[in-house]
C-alpha atoms as a PDB file:
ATOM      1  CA  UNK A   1      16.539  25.325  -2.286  1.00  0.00           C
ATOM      2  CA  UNK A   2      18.247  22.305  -0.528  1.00  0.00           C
ATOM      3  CA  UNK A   3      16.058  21.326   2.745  1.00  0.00           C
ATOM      4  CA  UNK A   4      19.558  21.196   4.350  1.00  0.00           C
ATOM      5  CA  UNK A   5      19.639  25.362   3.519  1.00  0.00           C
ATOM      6  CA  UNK A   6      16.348  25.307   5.576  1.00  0.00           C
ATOM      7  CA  UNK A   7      16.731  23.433   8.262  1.00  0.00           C
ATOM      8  CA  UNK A   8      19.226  23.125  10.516  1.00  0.00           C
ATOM      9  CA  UNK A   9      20.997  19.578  11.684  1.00  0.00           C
ATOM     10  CA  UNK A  10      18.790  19.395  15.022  1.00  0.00           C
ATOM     11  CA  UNK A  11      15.565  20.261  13.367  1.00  0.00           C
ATOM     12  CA  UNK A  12      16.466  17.861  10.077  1.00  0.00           C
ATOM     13  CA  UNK A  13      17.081  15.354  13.144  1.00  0.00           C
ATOM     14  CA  UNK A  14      13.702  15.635  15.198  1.00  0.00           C
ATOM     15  CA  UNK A  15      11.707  15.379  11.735  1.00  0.00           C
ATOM     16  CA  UNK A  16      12.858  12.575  10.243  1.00  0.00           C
ATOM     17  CA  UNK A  17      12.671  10.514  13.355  1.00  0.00           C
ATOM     18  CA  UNK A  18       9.892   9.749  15.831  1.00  0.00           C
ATOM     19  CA  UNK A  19       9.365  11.345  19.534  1.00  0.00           C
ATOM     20  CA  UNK A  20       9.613   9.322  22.170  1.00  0.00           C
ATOM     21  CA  UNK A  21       6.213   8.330  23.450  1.00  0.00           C
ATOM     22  CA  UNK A  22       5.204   6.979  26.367  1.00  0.00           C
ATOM     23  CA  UNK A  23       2.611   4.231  27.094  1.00  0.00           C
ATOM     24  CA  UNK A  24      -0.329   6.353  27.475  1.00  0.00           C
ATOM     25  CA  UNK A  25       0.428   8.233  24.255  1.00  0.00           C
ATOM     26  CA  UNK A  26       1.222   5.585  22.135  1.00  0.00           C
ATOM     27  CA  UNK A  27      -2.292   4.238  22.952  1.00  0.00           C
ATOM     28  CA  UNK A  28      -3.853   7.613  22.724  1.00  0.00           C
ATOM     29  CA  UNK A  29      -2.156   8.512  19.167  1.00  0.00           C
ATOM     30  CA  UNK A  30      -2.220   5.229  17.393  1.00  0.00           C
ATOM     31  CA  UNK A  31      -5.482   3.992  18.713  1.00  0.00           C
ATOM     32  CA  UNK A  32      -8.424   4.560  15.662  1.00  0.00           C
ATOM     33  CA  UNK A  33     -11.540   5.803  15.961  1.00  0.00           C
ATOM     34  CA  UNK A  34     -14.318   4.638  14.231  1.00  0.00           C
ATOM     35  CA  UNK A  35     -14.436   6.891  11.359  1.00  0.00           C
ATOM     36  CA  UNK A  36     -11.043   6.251  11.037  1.00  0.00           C
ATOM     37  CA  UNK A  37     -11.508   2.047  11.106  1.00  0.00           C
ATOM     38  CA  UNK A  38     -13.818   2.659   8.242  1.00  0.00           C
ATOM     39  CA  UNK A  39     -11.775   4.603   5.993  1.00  0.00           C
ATOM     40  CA  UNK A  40      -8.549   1.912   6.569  1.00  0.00           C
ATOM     41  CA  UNK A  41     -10.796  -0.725   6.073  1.00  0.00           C
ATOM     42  CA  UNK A  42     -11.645   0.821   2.842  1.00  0.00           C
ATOM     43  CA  UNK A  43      -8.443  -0.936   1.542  1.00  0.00           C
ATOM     44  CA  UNK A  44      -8.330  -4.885   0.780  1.00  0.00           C
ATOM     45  CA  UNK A  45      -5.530  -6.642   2.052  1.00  0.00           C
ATOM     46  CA  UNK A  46      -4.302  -6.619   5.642  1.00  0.00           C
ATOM     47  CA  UNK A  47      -0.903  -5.007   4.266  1.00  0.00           C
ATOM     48  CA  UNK A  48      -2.828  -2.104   3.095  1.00  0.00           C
ATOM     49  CA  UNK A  49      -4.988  -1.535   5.880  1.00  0.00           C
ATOM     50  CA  UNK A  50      -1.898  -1.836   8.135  1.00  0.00           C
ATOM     51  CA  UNK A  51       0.021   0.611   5.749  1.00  0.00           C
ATOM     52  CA  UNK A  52      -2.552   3.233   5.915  1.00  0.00           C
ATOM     53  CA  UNK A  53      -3.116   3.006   9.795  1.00  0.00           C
ATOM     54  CA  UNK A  54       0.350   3.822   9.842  1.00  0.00           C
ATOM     55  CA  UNK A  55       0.394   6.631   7.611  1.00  0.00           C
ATOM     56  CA  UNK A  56      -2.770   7.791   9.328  1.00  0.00           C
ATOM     57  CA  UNK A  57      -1.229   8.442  12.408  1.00  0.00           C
ATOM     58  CA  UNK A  58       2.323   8.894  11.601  1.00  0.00           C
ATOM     59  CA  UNK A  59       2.434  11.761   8.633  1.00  0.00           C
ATOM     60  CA  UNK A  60       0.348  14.564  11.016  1.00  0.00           C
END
């Protein structure tokens, strides 16, 4: 089954992109908390830990 036989336009729309977030939000979602500093920082390079921050707080 296609995910365009799911899914209509709209909704296929509004999950691939991102919501528009204000100030306050964008600090709130993509700030880390500890825990979460030491699991990124679990990676090497700065490209990695960058990547997973991202994915962190962008996949949920």
């Amino acid at each position: 089954m296609a995910t365009q036989d799911v899914f209509s336009a709209e909704e296929l729309a509004r999950l691939r992109g991102f919501p528009e977030l204000n100030r306050a939000e964008l600090i709130r979602y993509f700030t880390l908390t500890g825990a979460d500093e030491v699991f990124v920082r679990q990676f090497r390079t700065g490209r990695n830990v960058l990547g997973v921050a991202v994915q962190l707080w962008t996949l949920p």
